[in-house]
Protein backbone atom coordinates (compact mmCIF):
# COMPACT_ATOMS: atom_id res chain seq x y z
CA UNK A 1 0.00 0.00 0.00
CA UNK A 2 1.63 3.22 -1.38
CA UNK A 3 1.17 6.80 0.93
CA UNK A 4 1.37 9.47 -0.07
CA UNK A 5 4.38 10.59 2.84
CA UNK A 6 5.66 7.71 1.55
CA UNK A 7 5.72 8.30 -2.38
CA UNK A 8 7.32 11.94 -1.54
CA UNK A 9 9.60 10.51 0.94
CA UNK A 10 13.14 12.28 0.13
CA UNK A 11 11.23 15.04 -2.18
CA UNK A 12 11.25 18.89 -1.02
CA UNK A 13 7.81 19.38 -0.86
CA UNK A 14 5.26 21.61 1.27
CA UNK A 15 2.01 20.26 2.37
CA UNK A 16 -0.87 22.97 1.88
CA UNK A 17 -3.43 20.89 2.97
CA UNK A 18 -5.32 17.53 4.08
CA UNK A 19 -3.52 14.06 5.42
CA UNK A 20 0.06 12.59 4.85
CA UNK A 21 -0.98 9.41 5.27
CA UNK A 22 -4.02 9.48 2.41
CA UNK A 23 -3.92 6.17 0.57
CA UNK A 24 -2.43 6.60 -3.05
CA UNK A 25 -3.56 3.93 -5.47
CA UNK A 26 -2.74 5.62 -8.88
CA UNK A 27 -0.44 8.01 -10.40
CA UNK A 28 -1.47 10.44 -13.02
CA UNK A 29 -0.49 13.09 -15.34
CA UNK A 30 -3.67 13.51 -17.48
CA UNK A 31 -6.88 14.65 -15.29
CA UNK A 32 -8.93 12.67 -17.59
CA UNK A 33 -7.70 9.26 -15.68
CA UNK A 34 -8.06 10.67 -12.00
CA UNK A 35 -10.11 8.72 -9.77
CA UNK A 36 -10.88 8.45 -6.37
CA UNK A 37 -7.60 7.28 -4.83
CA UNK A 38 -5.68 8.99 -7.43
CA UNK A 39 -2.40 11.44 -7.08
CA UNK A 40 -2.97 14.20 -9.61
CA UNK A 41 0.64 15.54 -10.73
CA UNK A 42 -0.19 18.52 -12.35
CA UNK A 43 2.63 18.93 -15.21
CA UNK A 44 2.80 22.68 -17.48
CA UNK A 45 3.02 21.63 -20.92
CA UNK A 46 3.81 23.23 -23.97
CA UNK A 47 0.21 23.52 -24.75
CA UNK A 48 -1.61 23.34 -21.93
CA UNK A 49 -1.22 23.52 -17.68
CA UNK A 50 -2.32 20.62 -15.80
CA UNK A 51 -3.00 23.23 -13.23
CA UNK A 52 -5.85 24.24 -15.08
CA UNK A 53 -7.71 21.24 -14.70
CA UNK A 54 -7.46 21.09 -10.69
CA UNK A 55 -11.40 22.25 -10.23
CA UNK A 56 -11.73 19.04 -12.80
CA UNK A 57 -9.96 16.53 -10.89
CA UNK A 58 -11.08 18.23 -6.97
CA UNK A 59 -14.59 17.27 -8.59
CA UNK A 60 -14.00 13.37 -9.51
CA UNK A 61 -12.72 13.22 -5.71
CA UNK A 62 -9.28 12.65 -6.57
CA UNK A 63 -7.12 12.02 -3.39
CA UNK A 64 -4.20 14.34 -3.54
CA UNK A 65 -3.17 16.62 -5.77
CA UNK A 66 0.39 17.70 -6.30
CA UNK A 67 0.76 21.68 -7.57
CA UNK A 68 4.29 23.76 -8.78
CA UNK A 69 5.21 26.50 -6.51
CA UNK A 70 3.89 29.58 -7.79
CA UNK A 71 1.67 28.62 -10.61
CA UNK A 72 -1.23 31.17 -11.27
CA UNK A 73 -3.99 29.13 -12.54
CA UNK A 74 -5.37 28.42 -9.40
CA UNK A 75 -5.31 30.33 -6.30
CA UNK A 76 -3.71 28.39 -3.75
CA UNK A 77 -6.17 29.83 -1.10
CA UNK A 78 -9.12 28.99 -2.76
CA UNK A 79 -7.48 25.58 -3.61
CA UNK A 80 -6.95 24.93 0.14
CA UNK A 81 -10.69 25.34 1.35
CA UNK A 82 -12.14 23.72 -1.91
CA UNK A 83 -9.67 20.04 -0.98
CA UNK A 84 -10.54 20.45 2.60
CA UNK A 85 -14.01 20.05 1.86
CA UNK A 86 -13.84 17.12 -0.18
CA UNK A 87 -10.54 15.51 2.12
CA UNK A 88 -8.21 15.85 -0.79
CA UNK A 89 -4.90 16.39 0.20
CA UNK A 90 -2.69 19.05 -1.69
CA UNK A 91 1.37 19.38 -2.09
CA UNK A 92 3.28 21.82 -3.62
CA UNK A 93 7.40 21.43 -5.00
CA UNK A 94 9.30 23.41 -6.70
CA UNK A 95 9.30 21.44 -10.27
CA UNK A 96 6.35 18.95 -10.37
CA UNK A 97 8.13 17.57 -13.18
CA UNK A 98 10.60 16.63 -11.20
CA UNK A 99 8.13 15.29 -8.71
CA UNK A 100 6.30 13.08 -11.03
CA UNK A 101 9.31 11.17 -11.74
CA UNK A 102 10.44 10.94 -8.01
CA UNK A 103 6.97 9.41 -6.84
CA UNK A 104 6.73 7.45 -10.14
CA UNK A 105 9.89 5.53 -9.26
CA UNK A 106 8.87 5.04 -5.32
CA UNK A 107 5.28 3.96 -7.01
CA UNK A 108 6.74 1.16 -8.83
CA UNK A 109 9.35 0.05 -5.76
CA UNK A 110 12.59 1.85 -7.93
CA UNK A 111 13.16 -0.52 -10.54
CA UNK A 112 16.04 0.82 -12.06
CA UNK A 113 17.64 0.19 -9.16
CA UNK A 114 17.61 -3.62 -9.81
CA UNK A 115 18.67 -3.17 -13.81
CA UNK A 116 22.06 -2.58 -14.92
CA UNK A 117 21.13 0.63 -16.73
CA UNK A 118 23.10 1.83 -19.96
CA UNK A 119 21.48 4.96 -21.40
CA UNK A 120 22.58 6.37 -24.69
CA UNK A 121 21.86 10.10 -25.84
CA UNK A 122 23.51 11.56 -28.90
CA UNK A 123 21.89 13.20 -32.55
CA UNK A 124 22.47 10.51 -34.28
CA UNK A 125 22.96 6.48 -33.95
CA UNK A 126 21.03 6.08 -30.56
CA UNK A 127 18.59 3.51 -32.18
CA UNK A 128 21.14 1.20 -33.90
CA UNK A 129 23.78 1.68 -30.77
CA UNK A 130 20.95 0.04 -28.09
CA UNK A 131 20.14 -2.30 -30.60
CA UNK A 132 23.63 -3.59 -30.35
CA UNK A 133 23.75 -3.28 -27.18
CA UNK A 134 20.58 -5.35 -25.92
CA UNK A 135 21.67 -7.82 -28.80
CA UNK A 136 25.47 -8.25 -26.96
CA UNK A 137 24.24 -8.51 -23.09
CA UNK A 138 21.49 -11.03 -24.36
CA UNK A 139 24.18 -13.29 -26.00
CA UNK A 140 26.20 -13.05 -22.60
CA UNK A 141 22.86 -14.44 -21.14
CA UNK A 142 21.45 -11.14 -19.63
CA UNK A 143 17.98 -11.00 -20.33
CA UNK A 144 17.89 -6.93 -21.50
CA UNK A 145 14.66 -4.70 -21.85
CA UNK A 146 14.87 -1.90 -24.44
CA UNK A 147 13.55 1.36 -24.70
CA UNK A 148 13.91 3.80 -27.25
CA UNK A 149 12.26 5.20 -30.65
CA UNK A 150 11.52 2.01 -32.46
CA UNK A 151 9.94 0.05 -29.79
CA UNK A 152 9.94 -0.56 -26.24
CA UNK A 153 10.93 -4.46 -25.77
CA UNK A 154 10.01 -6.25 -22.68
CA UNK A 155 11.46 -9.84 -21.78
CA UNK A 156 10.80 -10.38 -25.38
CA UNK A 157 7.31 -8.85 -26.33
CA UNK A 158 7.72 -5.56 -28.80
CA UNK A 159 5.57 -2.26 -28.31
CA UNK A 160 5.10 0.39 -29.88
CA UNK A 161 6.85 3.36 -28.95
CA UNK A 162 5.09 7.18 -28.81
CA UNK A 163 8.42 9.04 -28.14
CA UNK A 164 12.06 8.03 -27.82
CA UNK A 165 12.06 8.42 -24.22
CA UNK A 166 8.76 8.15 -22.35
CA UNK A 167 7.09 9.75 -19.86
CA UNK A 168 8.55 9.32 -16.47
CA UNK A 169 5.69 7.74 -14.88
CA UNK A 170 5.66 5.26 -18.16
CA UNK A 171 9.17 4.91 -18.27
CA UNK A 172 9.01 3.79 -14.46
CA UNK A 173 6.04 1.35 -14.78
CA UNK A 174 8.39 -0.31 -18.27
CA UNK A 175 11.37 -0.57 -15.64
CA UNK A 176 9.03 -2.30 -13.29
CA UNK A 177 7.33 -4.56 -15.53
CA UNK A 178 11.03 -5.75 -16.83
CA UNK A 179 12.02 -6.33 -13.27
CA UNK A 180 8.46 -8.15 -12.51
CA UNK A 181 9.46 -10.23 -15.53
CA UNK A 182 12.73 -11.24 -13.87
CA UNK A 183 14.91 -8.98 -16.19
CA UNK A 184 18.44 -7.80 -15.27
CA UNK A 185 19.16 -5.34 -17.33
CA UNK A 186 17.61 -2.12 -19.75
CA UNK A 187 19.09 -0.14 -22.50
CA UNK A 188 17.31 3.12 -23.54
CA UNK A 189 17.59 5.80 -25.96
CA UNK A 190 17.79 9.42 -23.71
CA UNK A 191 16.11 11.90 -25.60
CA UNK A 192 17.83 15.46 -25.67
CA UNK A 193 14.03 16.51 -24.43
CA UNK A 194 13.66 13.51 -21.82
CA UNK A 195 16.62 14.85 -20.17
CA UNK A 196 15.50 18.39 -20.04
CA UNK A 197 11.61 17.13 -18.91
CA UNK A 198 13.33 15.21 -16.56
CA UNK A 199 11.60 12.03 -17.58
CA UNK A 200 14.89 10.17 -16.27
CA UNK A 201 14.91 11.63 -13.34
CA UNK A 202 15.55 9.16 -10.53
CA UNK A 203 17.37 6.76 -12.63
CA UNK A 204 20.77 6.19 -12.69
CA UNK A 205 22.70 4.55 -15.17
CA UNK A 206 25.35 2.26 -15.06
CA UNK A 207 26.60 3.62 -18.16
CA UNK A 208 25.67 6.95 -19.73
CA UNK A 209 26.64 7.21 -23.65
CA UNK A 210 27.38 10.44 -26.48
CA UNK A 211 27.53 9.52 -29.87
CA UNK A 212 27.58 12.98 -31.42
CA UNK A 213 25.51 15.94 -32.19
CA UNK A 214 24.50 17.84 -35.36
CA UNK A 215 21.83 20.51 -36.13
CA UNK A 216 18.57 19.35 -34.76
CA UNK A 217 15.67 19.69 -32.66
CA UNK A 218 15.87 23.56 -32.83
CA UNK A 219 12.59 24.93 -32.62
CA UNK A 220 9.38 26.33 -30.33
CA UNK A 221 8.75 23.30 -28.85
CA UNK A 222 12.27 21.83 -28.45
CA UNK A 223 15.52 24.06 -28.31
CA UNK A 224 16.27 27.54 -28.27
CA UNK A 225 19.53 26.82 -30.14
CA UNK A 226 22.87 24.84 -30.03
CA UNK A 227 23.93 25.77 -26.86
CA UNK A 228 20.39 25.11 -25.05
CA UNK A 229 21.02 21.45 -27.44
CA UNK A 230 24.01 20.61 -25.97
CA UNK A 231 22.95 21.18 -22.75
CA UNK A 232 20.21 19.10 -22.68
CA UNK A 233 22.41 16.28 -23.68
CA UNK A 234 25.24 16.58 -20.84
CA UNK A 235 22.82 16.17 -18.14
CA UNK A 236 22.95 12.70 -18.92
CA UNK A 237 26.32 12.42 -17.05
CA UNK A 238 25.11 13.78 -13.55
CA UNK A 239 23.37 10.69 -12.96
CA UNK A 240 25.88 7.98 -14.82
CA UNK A 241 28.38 5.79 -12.83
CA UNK A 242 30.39 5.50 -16.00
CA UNK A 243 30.48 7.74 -19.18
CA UNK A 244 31.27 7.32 -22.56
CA UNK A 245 31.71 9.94 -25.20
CA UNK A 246 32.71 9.73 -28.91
CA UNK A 247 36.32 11.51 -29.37
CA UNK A 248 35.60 12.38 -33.00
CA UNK A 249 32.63 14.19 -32.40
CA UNK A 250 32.95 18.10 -33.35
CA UNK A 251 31.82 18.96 -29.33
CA UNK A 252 33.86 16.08 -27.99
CA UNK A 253 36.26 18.39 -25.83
CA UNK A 254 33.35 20.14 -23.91
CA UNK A 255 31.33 16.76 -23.65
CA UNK A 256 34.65 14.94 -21.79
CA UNK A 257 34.73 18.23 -19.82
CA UNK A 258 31.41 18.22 -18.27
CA UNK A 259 31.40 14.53 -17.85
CA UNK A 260 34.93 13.79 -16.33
CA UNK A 261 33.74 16.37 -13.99
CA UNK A 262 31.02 13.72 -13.10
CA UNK A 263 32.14 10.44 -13.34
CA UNK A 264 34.75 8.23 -14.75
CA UNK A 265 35.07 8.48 -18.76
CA UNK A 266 35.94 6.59 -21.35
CA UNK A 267 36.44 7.72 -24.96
CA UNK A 268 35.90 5.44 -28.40
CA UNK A 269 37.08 6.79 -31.92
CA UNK A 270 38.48 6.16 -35.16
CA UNK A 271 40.24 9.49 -36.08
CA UNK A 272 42.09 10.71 -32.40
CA UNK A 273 42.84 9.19 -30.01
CA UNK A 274 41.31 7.72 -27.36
CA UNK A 275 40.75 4.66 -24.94
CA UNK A 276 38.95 2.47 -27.75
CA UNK A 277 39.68 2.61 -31.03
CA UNK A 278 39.17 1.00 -34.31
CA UNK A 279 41.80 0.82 -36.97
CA UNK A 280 42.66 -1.15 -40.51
CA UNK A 281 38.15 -0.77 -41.49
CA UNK A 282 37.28 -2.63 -44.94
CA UNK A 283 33.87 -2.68 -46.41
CA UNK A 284 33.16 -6.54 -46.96
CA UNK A 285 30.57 -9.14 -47.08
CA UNK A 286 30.16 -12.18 -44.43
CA UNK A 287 27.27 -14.82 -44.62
CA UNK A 288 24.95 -12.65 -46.77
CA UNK A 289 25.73 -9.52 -44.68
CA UNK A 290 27.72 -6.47 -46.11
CA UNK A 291 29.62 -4.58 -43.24
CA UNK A 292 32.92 -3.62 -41.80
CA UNK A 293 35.97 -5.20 -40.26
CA UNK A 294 38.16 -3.63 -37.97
CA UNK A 295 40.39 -3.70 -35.44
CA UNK A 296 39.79 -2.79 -31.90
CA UNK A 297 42.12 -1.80 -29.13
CA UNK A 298 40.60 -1.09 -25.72
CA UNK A 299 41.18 -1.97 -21.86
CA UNK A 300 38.50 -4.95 -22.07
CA UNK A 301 39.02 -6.32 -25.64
CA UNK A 302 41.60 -6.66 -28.50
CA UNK A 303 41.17 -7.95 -31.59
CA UNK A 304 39.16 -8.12 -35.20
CA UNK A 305 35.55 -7.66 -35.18
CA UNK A 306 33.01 -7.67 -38.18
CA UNK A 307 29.63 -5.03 -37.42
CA UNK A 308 26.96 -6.21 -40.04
CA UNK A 309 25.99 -2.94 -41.06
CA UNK A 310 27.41 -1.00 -43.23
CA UNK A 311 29.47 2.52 -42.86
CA UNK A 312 32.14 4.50 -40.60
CA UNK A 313 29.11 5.76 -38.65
CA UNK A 314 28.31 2.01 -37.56
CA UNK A 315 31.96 1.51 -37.18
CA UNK A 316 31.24 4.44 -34.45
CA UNK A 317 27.99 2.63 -33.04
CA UNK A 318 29.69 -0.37 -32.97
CA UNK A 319 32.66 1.25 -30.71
CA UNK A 320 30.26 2.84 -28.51
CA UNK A 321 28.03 -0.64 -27.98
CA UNK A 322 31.55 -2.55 -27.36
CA UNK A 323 32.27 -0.23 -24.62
CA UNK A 324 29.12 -0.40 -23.00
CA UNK A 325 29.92 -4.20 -22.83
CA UNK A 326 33.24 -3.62 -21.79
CA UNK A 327 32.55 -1.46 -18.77
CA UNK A 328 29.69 -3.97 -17.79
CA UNK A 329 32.20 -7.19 -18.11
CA UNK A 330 30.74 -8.94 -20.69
CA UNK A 331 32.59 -11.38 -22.49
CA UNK A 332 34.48 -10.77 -26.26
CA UNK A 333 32.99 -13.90 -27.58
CA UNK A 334 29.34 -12.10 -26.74
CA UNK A 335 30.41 -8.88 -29.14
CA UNK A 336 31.93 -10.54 -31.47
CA UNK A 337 28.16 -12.98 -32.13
CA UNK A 338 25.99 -10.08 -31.71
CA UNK A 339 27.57 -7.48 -34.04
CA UNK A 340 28.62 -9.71 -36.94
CA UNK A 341 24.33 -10.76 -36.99
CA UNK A 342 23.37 -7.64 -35.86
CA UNK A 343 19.85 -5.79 -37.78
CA UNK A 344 17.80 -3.24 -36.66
CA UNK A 345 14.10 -2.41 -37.81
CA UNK A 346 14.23 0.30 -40.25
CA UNK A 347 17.61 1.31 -40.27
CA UNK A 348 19.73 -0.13 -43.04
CA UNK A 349 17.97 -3.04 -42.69
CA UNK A 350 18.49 -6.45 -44.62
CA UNK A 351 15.32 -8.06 -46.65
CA UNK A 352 16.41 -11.62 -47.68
CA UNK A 353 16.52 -11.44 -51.43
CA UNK A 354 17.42 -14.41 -53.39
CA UNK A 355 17.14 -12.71 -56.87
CA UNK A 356 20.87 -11.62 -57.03
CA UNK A 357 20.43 -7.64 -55.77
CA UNK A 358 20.51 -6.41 -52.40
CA UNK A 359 17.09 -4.97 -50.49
CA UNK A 360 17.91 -2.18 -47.61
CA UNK A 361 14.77 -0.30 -45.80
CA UNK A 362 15.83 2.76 -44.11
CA UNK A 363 14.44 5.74 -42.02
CA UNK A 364 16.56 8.00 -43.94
CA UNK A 365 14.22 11.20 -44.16
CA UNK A 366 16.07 13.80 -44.72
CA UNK A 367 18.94 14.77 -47.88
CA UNK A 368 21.90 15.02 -45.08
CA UNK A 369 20.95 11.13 -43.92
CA UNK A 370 19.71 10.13 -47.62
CA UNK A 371 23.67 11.65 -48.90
CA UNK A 372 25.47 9.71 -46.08
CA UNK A 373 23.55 6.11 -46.75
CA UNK A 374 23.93 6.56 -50.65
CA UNK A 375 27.56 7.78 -50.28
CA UNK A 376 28.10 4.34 -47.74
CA UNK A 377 26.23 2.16 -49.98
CA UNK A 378 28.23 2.99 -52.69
CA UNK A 379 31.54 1.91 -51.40
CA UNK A 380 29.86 -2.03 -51.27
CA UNK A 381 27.62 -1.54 -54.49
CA UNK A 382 29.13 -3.35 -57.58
CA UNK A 383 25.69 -2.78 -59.83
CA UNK A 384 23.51 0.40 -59.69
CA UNK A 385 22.33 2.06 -57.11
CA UNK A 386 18.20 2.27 -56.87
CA UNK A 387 16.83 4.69 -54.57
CA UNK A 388 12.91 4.75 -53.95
CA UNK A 389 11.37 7.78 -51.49
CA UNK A 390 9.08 9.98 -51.30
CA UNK A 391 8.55 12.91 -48.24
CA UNK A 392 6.34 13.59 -45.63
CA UNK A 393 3.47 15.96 -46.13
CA UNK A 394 3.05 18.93 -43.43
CA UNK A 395 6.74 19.46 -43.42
CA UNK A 396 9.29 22.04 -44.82
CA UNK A 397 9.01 21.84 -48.67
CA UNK A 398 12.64 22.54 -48.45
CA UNK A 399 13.56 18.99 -47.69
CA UNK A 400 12.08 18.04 -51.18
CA UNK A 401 13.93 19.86 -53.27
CA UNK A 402 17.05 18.74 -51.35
CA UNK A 403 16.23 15.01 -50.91
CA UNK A 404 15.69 15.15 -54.89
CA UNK A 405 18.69 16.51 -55.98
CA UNK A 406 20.53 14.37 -53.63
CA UNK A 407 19.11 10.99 -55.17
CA UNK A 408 19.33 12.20 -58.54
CA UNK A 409 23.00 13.52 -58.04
CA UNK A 410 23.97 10.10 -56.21
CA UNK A 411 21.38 7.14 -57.57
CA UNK A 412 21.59 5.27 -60.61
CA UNK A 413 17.89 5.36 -60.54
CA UNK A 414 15.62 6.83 -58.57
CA UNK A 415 12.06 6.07 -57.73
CA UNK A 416 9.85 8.82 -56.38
CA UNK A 417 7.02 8.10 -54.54
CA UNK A 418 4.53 8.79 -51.65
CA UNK A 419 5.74 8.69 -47.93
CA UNK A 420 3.35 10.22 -45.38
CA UNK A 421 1.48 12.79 -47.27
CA UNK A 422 -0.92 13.72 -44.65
CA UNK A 423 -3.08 16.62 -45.72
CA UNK A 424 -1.45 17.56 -48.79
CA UNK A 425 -1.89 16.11 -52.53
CA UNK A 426 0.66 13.32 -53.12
CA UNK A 427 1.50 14.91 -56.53
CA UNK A 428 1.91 18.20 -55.57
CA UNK A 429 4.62 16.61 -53.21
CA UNK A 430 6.10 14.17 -55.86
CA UNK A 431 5.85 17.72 -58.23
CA UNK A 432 8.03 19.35 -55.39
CA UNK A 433 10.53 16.57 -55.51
CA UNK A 434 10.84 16.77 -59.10
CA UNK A 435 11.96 20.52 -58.40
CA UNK A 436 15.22 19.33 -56.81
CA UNK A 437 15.45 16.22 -58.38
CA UNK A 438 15.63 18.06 -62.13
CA UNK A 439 18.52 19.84 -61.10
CA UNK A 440 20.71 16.74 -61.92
CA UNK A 441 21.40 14.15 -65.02
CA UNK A 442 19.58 11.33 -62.90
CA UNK A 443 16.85 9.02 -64.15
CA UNK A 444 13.84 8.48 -62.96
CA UNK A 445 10.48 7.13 -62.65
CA UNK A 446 7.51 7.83 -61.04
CA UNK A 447 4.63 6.28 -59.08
CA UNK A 448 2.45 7.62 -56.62
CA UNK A 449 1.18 4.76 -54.58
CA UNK A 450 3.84 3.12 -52.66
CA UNK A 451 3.26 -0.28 -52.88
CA UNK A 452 3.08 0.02 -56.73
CA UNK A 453 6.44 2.17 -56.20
CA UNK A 454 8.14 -1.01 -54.36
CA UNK A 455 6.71 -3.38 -56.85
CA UNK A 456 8.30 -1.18 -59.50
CA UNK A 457 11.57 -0.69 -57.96
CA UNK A 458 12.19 -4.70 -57.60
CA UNK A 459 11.33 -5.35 -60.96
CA UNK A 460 13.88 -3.18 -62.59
CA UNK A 461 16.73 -4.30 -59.84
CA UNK A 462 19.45 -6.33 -61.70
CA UNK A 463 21.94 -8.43 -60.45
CA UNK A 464 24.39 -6.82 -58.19
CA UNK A 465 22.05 -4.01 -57.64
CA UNK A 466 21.38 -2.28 -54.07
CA UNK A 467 17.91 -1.29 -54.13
CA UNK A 468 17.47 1.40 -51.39
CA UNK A 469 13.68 1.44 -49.92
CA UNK A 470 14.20 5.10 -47.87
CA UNK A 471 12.02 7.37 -46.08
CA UNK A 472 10.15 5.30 -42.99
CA UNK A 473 11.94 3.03 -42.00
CA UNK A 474 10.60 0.93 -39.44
CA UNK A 475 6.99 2.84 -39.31
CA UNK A 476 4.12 0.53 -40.28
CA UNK A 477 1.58 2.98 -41.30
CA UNK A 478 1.09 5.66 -44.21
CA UNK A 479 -1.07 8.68 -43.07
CA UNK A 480 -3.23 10.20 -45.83
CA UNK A 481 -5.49 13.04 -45.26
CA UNK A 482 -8.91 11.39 -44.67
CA UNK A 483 -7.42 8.29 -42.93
CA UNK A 484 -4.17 6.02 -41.66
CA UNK A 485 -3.25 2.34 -43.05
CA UNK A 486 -1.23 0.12 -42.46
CA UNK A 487 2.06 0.06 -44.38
CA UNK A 488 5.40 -1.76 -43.12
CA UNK A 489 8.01 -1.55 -46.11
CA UNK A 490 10.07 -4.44 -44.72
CA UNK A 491 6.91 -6.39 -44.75
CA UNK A 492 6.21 -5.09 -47.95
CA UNK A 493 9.15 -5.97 -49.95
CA UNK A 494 8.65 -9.39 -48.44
CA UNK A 495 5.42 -10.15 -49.77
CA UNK A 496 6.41 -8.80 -53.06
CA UNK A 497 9.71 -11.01 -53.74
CA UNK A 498 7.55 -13.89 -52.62
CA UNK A 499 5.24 -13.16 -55.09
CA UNK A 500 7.80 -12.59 -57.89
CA UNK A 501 9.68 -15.98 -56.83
CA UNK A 502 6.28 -17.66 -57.20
């Protein structure tokens, strides 16, 4: 039986009204699931105040509400006589933010105390780098939870994921359930914005991660600029036993600043140097799976290692996973198995293809990530390179032009398509794409509906073609403007091979 003393137990807090011992029997965050025996955490969003709906949640006899210090959407006064009436009891902090998380992780007993916790923030490469890290601790035998942007994965069973780093009340009740479940261990993707919410507040990790950062995320709703970026990001090292940062990233020097400040560091690179390092890289193909060999040097392991995904930039992800496994004591042997079978949902990933060309799906959404994957794919490519996309609707029309010129500039052929058009015209996009795309010598053909687009794109792949299928990656819907289907393009390139080998 949770109270609420008991829940704020450790938290700054200053009670305004009604009984510390009131029987909590839910946490919430939204005032349309407060119930009698409910704590109501009032949160100030970027849209709305939870504070606003206090009258709300006083009147479905809620049991304790929890208000910021010196919010104005409810006179405390007037909040104090209306809760007396009723017997609700009523707490104010400094950052209810803050406070959610802290009586989220007493709620569900502290689970994170019980996992080894590796966290990994960073621009770019969070996804793939947890990926290989939950895919080396389960081949040492840890069983590993994952949370990040793709799904959330729980002794086994994949969900979906609604942000890269959830809620802290949600992200506490995941934690629990793996523990429940008998799970040691949980690797997560820390959002630049979960670290400023303070969603991981109350956890700390056994290993705290930077792969890099790049221009991102700036806007109303996210980050002032840079700087305010940046910031966001270090945080992660004031509550990490163990940190590791990427020595070739551009703010490398003030990242090892801030966190050797904090904790013990570790640094992984291919360029300069550092504590693990990977040297003598060579694109190649093993079983089926193109990739890179390299060398690594490091205090836990030594010697050649093959990452089944292509690229320096998984040569980096690869670095960063090793060390996580390093620092945690896992064994070579485990490394070695996981990254040379390595795959993650949407990003570069491998369709089986017996027809003599190669099949990639990949999230790449933007021309910067579209450049980088054609430019990788290239080194490995002995046919033509096939590039299918289309872009989002709703979203700058700059990234059409630019995502056109880049396929036509660096693809053999290029396919242009629909993506998510949302509420716009799918041809006024495709017309948009064209714009950029005419800029260059490239050739290519066009076709509106997607899963004609795929069909299209297979049948003109030769042998030792790549055939890139870009733009969403591991999503499994398409959104149109009067409804949302289901669309998986993994799943969809599947069915069509089948078909064409039958």
């Amino acid at each position: 039986m949770h109270t609420l003393n008991r829940l704020l137990q450790g938290l700054e807090s200053r009670f305004i009204c009604g009984d510390p011992d009131t029987v909590i029997k839910t946490v919430v965050y939204d005032s349309r699931q407060a119930t009698e025996g409910s704590l109501f955490v009032c949160i100030r969003g970027f849209v709305t105040d939870g504070h606003r709906f206090i009258e709300k949640v006083i009147g479905l006899n809620a049991s304790a509400i929890l208000i910021e210090d010196g919010q104005d959407a409810y006179p405390e006064s007037e909040l104090a006589e209306k809760a007396k009436e009723k017997g609700i009891a009523v707490v104010s902090v400094s950052d209810t933010r803050i406070a959610l998380a802290h009586v989220s992780a007493a709620y569900f007993s502290h689970p994170s105390e019980s996992l080894t916790m590796v966290g990994i923030t960073g621009t770019k490469g969070k996804t793939t780098t947890t990926y290989m890290i939950r895919d080396i601790f389960e081949k040492a035998h840890k069983s590993t939870g994952l949370i990040g942007t793709v799904s959330n994965i729980i002794a086994g069973e994949e969900r979906k994921a609604d942000r890269t780093t959830p809620e802290s009340y949600k992200l506490q009740e995941m934690l629990g359930q793996m523990v429940g479940k008998g799970q040691d261990s949980c690797v997560m993707e820390v959002s630049s914005q979960g670290l400023m919410l303070n969603r991981v507040y109350g956890c700390r990790f056994d290993v705290g991660a930077f792969t890099n950062l790049y221009h991102d995320h700036i806007g109303e709703h996210e980050h002032s600029d840079m700087d305010d970026y940046l910031k966001a990001k270090l945080l992660i090292f004031d509550q990490s036993d163990v940190g590791l940062v990427n020595a070739d990233s551009a703010a490398a020097d003030r990242v090892i600043k801030y966190a050797a400040a904090r904790c013990p560091v570790y640094t992984y690179g291919i360029d300069k140097p550092c504590d693990v390092s990977a040297s003598d890289l060579k694109t190649c193909r093993v079983n089926n799976r193109i990739g890179t060999s390299f060398t690594i040097k490091s205090p836990w392991y030594n010697g050649e290692v093959f990452v089944a995904m292509p690229g320096k930039f998984n040569v980096y992800n690869a670095l960063c996973a090793a060390s996580a496994a390093g620092v945690c004591g896992l064994p070579f042997e485990a490394v070695l198995d996981a990254l040379s079978g390595v795959s993650v949902p949407g990003r570069l990933q491998s369709v089986p293809c017996d027809r003599g060309f190669t099949v990639l799906v990949d999230y790449a959404h933007n021309a910067a990530s579209l450049e980088n994957l054609l430019v990788t794919l290239r080194e490995y490519c002995t046919g033509r390179l096939i590039t299918m996309f289309g872009c989002g609707g709703d979203r700058a029309k700059s990234r059409r032009y630019e995502m056109g010129e880049v396929s036509g500039r660096l693809s053999d052929l290029t396919v242009i398509t629909s993506d998510n058009p949302r509420s716009e015209d799918p041809a006024e996009i495709i017309t948009d794409i064209m714009q950029g795309f005419s800029k260059t010598r490239g050739k290519c053909v066009i076709e509106p509906d997607r899963r004609t687009a795929i069909e299209k794109t297979l049948s003109l792949a030769k042998k030792d073609d790549f055939v890139i299928i870009a733009g969403k990656g591991h999503e499994d819907y398409q959104i149109f403007k009067d409804r949302t289907i289901h669309f998986d393009d993994a799943e969809t390139v599947a069915e069509i091979l089948s078909q064409m080998n039958s």
